[in-house]
Protein backbone atom coordinates (compact mmCIF):
# COMPACT_ATOMS: atom_id res chain seq x y z
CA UNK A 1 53.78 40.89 29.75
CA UNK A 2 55.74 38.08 31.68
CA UNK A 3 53.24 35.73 33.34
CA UNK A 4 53.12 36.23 37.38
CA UNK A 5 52.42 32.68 38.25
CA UNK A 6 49.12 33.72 39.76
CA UNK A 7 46.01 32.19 38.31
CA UNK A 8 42.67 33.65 38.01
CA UNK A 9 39.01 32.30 37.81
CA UNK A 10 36.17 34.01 36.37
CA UNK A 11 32.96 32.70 36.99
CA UNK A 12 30.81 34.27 33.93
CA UNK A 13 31.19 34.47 30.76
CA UNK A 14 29.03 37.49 30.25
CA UNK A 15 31.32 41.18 29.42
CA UNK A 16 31.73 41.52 32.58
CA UNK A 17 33.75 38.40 33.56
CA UNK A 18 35.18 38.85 30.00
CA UNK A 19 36.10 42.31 30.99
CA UNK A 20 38.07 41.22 34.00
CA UNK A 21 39.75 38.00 32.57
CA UNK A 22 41.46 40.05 29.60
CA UNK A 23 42.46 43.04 31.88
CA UNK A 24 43.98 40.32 33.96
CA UNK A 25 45.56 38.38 30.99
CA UNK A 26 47.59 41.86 29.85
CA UNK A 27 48.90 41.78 33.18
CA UNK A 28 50.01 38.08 32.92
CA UNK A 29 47.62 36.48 35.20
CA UNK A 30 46.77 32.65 34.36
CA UNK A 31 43.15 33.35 33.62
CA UNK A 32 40.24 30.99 32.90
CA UNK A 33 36.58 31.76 32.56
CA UNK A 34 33.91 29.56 33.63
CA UNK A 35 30.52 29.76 32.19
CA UNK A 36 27.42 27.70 33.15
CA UNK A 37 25.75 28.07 30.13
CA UNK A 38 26.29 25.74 27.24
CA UNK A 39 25.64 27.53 24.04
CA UNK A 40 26.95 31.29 23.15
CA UNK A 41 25.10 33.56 24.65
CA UNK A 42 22.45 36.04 23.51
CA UNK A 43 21.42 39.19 24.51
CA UNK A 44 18.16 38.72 22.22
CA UNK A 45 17.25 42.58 22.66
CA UNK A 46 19.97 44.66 24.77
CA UNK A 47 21.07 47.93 23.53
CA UNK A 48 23.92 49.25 25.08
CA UNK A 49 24.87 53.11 25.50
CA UNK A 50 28.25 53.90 24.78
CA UNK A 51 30.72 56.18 26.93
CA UNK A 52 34.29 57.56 26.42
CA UNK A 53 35.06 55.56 29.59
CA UNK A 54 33.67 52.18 27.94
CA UNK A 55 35.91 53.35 25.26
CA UNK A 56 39.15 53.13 27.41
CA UNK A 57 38.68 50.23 28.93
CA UNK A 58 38.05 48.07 25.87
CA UNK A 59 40.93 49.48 24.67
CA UNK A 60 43.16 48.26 27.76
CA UNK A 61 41.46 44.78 27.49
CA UNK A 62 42.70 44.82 23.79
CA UNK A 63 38.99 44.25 22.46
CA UNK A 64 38.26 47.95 21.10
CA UNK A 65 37.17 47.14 17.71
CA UNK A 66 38.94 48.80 14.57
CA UNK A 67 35.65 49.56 12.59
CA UNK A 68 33.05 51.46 14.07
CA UNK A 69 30.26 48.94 16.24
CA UNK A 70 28.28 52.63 17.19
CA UNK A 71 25.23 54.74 15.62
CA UNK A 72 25.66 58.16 16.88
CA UNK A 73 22.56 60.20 17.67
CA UNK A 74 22.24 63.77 18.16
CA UNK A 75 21.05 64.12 21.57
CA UNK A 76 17.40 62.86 23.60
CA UNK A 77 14.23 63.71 22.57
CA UNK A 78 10.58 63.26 25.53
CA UNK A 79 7.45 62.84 24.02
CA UNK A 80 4.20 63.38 26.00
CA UNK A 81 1.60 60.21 25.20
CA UNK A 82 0.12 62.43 22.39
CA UNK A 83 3.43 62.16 21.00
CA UNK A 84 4.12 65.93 21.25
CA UNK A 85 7.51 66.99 21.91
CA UNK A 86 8.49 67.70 25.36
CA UNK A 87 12.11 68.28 25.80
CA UNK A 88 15.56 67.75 23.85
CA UNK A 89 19.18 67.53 24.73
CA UNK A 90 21.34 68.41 22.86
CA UNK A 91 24.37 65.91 23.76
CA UNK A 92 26.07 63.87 21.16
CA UNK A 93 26.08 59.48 22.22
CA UNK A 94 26.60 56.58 20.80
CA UNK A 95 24.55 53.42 20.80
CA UNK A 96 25.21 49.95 20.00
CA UNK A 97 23.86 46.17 20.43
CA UNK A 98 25.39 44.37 23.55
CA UNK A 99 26.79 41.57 21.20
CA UNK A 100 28.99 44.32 19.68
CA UNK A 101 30.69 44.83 22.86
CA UNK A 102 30.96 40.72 23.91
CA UNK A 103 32.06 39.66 20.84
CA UNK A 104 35.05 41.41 20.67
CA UNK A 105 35.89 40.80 24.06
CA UNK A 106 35.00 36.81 23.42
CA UNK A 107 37.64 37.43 20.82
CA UNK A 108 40.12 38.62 22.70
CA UNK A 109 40.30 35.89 25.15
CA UNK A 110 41.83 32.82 24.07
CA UNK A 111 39.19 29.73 23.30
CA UNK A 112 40.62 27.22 25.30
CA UNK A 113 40.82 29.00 27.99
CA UNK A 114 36.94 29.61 28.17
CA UNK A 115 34.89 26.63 29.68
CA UNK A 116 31.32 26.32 28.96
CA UNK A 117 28.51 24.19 30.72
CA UNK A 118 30.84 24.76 33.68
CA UNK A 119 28.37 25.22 36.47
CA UNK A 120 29.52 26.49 40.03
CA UNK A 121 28.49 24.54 43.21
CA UNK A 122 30.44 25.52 45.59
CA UNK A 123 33.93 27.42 46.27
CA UNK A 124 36.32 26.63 49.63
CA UNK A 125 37.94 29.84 49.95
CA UNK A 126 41.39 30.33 52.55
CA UNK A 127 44.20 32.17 52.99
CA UNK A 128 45.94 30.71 50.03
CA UNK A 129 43.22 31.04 47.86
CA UNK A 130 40.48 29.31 46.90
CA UNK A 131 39.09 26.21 45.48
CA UNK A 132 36.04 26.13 43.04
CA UNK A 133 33.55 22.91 42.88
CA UNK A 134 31.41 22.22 39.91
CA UNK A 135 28.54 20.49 39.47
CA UNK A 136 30.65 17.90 36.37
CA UNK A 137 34.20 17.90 36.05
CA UNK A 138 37.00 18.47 38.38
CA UNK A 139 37.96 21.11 41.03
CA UNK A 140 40.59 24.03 39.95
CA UNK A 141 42.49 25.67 42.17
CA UNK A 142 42.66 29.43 42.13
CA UNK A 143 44.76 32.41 43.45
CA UNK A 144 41.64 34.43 43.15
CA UNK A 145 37.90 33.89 42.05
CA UNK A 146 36.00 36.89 40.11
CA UNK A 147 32.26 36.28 40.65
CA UNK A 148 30.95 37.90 37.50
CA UNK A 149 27.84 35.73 37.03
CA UNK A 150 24.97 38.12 36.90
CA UNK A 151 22.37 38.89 38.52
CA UNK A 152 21.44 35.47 40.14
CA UNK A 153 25.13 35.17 41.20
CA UNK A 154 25.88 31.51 42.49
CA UNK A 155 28.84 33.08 44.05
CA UNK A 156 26.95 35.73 45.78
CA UNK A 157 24.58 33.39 47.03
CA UNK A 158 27.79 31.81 48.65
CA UNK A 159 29.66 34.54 50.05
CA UNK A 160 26.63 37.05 50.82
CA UNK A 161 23.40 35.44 50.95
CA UNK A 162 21.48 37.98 52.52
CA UNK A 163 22.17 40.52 49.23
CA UNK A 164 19.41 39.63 46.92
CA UNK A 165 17.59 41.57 44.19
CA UNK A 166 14.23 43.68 44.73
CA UNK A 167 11.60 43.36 42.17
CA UNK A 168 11.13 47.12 41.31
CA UNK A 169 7.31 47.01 40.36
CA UNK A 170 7.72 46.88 36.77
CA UNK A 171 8.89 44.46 34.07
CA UNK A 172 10.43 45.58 30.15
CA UNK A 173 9.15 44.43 27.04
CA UNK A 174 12.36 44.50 24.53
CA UNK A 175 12.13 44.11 21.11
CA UNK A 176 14.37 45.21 17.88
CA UNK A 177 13.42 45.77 14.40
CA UNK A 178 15.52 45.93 11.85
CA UNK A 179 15.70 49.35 9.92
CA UNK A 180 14.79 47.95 6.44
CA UNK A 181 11.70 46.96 7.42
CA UNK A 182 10.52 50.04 9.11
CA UNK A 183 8.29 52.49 7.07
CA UNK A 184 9.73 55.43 5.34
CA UNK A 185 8.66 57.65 7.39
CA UNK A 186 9.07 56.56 10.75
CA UNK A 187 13.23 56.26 9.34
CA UNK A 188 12.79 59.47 8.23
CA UNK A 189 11.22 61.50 11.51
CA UNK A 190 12.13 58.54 14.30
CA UNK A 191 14.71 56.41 13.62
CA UNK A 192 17.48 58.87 14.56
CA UNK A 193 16.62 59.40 17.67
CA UNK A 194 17.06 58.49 21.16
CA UNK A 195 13.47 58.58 22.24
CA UNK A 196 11.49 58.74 25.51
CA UNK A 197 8.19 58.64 25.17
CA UNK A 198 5.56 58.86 28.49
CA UNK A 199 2.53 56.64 27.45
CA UNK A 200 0.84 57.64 31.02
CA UNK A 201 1.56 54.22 31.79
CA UNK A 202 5.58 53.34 32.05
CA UNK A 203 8.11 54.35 29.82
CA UNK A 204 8.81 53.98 26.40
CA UNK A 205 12.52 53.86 25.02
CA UNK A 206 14.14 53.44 21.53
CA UNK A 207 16.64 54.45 19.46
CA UNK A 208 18.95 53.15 16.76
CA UNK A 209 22.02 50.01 17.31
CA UNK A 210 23.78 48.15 15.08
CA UNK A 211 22.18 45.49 12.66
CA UNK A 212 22.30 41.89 13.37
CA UNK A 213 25.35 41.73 11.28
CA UNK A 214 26.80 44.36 13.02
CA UNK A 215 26.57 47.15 10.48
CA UNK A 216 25.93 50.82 11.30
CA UNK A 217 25.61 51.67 7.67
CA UNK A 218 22.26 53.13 6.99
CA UNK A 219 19.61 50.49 6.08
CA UNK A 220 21.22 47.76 7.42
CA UNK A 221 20.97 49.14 11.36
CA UNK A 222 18.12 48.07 13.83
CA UNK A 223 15.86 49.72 16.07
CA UNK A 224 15.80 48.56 19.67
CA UNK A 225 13.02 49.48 21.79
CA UNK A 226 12.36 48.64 25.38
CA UNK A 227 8.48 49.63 27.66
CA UNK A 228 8.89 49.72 31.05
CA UNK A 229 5.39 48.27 31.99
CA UNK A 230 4.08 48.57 35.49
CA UNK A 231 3.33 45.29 36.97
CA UNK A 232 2.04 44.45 40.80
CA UNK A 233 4.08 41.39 42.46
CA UNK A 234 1.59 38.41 42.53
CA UNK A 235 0.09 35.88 40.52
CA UNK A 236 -0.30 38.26 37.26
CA UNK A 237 3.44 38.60 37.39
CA UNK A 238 4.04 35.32 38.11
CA UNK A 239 1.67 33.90 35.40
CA UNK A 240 3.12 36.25 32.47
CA UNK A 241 6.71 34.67 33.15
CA UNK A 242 4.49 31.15 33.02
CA UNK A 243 5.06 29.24 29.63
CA UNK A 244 2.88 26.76 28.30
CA UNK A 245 4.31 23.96 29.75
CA UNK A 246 3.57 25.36 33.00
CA UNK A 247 7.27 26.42 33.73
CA UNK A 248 7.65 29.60 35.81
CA UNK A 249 11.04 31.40 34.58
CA UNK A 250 12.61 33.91 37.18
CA UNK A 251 13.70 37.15 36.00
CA UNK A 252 13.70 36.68 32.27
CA UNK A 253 11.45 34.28 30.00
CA UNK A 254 12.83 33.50 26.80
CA UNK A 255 11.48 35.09 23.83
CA UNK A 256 9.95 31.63 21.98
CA UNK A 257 8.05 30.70 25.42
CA UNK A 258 6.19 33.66 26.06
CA UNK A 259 2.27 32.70 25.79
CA UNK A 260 0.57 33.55 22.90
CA UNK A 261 -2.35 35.42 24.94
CA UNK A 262 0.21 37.80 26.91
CA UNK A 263 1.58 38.69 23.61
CA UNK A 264 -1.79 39.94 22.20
CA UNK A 265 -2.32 41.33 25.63
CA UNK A 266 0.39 43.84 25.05
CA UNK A 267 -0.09 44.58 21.62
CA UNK A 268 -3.58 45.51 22.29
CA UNK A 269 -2.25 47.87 25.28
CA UNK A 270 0.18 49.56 22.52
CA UNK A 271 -2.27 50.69 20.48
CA UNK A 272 -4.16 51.96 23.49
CA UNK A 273 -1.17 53.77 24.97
CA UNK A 274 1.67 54.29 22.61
CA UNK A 275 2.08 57.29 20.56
CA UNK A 276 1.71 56.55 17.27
CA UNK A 277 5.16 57.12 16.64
CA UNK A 278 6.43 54.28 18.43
CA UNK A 279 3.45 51.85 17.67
CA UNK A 280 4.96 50.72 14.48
CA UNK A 281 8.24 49.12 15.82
CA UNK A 282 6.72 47.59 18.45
CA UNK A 283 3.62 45.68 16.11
CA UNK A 284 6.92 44.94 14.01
CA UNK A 285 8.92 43.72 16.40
CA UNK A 286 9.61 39.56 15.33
CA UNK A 287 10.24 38.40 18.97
CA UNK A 288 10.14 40.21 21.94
CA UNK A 289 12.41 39.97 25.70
CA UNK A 290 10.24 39.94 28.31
CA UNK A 291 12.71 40.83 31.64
CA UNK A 292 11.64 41.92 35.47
CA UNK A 293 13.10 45.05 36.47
CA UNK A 294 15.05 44.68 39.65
CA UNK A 295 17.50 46.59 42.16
CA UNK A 296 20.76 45.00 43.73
CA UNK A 297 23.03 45.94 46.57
CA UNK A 298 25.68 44.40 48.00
CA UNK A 299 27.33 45.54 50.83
CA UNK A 300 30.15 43.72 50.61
CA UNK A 301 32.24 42.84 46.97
CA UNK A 302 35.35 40.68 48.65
CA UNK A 303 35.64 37.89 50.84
CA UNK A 304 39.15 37.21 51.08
CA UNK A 305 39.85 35.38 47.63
CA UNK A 306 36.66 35.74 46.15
CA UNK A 307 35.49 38.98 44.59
CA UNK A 308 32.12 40.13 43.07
CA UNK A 309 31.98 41.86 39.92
CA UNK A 310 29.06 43.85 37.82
CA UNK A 311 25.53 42.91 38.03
CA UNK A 312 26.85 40.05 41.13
CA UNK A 313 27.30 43.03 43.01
CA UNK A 314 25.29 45.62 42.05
CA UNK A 315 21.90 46.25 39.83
CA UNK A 316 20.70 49.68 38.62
CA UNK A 317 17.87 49.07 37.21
CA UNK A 318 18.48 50.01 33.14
CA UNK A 319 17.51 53.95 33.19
CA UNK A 320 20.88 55.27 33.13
CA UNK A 321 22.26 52.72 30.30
CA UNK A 322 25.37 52.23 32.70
CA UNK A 323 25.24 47.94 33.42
CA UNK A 324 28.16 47.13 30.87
CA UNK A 325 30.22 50.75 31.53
CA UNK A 326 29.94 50.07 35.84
CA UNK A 327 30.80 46.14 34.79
CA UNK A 328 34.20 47.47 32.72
CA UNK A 329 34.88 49.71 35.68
CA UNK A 330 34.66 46.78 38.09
CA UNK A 331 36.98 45.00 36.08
CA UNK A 332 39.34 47.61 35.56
CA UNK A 333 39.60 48.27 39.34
CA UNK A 334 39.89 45.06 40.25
CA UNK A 335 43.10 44.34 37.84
CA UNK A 336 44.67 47.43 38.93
CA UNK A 337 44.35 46.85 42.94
CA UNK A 338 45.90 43.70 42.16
CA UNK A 339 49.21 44.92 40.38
CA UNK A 340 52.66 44.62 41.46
CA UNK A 341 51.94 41.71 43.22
CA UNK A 342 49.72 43.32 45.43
CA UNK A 343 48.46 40.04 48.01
CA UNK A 344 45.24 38.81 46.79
CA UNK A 345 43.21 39.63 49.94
CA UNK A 346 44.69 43.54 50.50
CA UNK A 347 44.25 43.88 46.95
CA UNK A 348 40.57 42.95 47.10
CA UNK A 349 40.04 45.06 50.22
CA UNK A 350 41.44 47.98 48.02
CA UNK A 351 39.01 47.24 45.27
CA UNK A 352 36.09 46.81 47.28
CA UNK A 353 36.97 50.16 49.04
CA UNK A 354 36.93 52.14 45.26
CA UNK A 355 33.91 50.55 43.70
CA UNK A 356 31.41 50.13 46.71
CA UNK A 357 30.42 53.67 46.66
CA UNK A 358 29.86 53.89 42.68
CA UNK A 359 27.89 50.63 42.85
CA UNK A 360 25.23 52.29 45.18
CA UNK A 361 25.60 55.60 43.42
CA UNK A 362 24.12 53.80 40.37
CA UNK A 363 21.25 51.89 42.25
CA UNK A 364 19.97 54.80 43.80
CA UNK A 365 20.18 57.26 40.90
CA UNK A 366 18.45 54.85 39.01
CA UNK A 367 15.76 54.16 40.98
CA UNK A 368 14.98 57.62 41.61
CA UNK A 369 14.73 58.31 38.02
CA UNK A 370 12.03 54.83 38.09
CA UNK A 371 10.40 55.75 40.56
CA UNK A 372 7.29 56.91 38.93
CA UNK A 373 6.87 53.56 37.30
CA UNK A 374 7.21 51.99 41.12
CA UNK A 375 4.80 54.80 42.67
CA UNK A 376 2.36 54.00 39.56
CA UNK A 377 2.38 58.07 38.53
CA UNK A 378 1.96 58.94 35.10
CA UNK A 379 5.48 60.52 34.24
CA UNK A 380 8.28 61.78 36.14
CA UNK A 381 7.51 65.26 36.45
CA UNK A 382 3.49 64.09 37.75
CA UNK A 383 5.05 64.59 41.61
CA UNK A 384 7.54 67.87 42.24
CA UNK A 385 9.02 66.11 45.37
CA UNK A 386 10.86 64.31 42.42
CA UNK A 387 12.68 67.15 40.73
CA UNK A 388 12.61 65.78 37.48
CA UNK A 389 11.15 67.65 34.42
CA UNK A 390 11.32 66.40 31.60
CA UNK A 391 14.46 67.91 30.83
CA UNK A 392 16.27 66.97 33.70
CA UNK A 393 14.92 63.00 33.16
CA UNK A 394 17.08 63.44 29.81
CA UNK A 395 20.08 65.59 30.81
CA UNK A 396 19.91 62.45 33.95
CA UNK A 397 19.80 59.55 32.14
CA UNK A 398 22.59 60.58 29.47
CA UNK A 399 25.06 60.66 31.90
CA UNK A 400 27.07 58.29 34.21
CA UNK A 401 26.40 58.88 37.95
CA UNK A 402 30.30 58.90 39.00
CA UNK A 403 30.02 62.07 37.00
CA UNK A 404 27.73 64.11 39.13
CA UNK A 405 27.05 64.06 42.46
CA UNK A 406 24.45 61.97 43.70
CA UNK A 407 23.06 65.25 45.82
CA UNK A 408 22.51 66.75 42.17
CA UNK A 409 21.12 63.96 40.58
CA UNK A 410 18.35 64.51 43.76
CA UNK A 411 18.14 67.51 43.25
CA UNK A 412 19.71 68.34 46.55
CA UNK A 413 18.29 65.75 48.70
CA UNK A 414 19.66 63.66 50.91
């Protein structure tokens, strides 16, 4: 496509800024991505749950991948903390690693266009557009700034301070194994399946991605797991993101830092609380992602020039599997409000208008289906009031919210 004159900045380098600066590209946009990190980055322990809408849009950012990155499983399987079958839907999905889905995107987007160890300080937005400041280097000029940078958005911060995340109550405990070193039988009887297991304490996920080379051949996939551990806000919380140095990390500690004694901590509670089923990838586990659960909401996702984007904008806490599909959404919306020379600020106001309502839909599904971690019950199903059997906690969590109303995903409740 002929170029439009108009130039773009992303700020984030993460799928979802990648998302919007190749939609933008194939629409002839001057795009350039700005990431603060320095090195590539890692997902360490992310699985990703993939949807014929994910599909689509990789496809119109020109980064769906001609081999397959997916293992398909046959449906979701609850087991009670005895490890007794609960429930089982019977829905086809496929599952990957979240470096299958950057990578390609990474690919797509041309290198020297992408700016690393480019930290955000400050952005001057007006009429014209906008002006971003970094902490090194020089100021660029933009027709429009994406804010795709996560969670701990630097641009939210600028634009809407007052949105900022909620600790949930409970943290995750990530790990991945790969399937070669898993016993026979546990490939044989568990591997295959997407698993959710109630310990009586959390909530135990796993199920099978793509291998570190990004194989889905048999033998050569891995096994991501994630435990949604119940954890009071305080000085226990504070003190298990605490490394040895003495260095609290916020949100997310990195896998090589987390203490020794907090590690045997949890092993210990896995053999007291996990099914036996799922103890063996988690004592097999080489590293493990320790992460807070948290919920987002903005109520606001454009300020003239300036746009938020993804997990900027909006977190659902990971339940529904949906952070990279609503982040490709986003994207998507955002390049088509701004088509046909649509003006920067109307166009903005247009995608703010489409995606504000799907961005809460998500929070609040989510949390309802966490909120038995929050409230400290010992499943889902342990309070009526909830609505959610264990059948209905699978059929739930398989789906996207913008395909059911959120009334039905309540079970009728406001």
């Amino acid at each position: 496509m002929a170029g439009t004159g108009r130039r773009a900045a992303i700020v984030g380098g993460s799928v979802g800024g990648l998302f919007a600066a190749n939609l933008l590209a194939r629409r002839g946009w001057d795009v350039r991505v700005f990431e603060r990190a320095a090195g590539p980055l890692q997902s360490r322990g992310a699985g990703i749950a993939m949807h014929p809408e994910l599909d689509a849009i990789l496809t119109a950012a020109g980064a769906l991948p001609a081999e397959a990155i997916a293992v398909r499983v046959d449906g979701r399987t609850a087991f009670g903390r005895d490890g007794q079958q609960l429930a089982h839907h019977a829905r086809d999905q496929y599952l990957t690693a979240w470096s299958r889905v950057h990578q390609p995107l990474h690919a797509a987007f041309p290198p020297e266009r992408h700016h690393a160890a480019r930290e955000v300080v400050a952005i001057d937005a007006t009429d014209g557009g906008a002006v971003l400041r970094f902490r090194e280097g020089e100021p660029v000029e933009a027709d429009v700034v994406v804010g795709a940078d996560g969670v701990r958005s630097t641009v939210r911060a600028l634009f809407a301070p007052e949105a900022t995340p909620r600790y949930a109550g409970y943290v995750a405990w990530r790990g991945m194994v790969d399937e070669a070193a898993l016993s026979a039988q546990f490939r044989e009887k568990t591997f295959a399946r997407f698993a959710f297991a109630f310990p009586g304490h959390g909530q135990f996920i796993g199920y099978p991605v793509a291998g570190a080379d990004g194989s889905v051949e048999a033998d050569r996939r891995r096994y991501n797991f994630l435990w949604y551990y119940p954890m009071d806000e305080g000085p226990a919380l504070a003190d298990l993101f605490t490394d040895d140095a003495g260095r609290l990390h916020d949100g997310a500690i990195p896998p090589a830092l987390i203490r020794r004694s907090h590690l045997d901590a949890i092993q210990q509670e896995a053999r007291e609380r996990l099914p036996p089923a799922f103890l063996e990838p988690f004592e097999k586990a080489p590293q493990f992602l320790l992460q807070t659960v948290y919920d987002l909401e903005s109520t606001r996702m454009a300020f003239g020039p300036v746009a938020l984007l993804g997990d900027a904008a909006f977190v659902a806490r990971p339940h529904l599997g949906v952070g990279v599909l609503k982040a490709a959404q986003d994207a998507l919306a955002l390049a088509e409000s701004l088509d046909d020379g649509t003006p920067v600020a109307a166009g903005l106001a247009q995608y703010e208008r489409t995606r504000l309502g799907p961005g809460r839909d998500a929070v609040r599904a989510a949390r309802h289906l966490g909120a038995f971690i929050e409230r400290r019950l010992e499943a889902p199903w342990s309070d009526p009031s909830l609505g959610l059997t264990p059948e209905r906690v699978l059929e739930l969590s398989a789906s996207p919210p913008e395909r059911a109303a959120v009334e039905d995903i309540q079970g009728g409740r406001p």
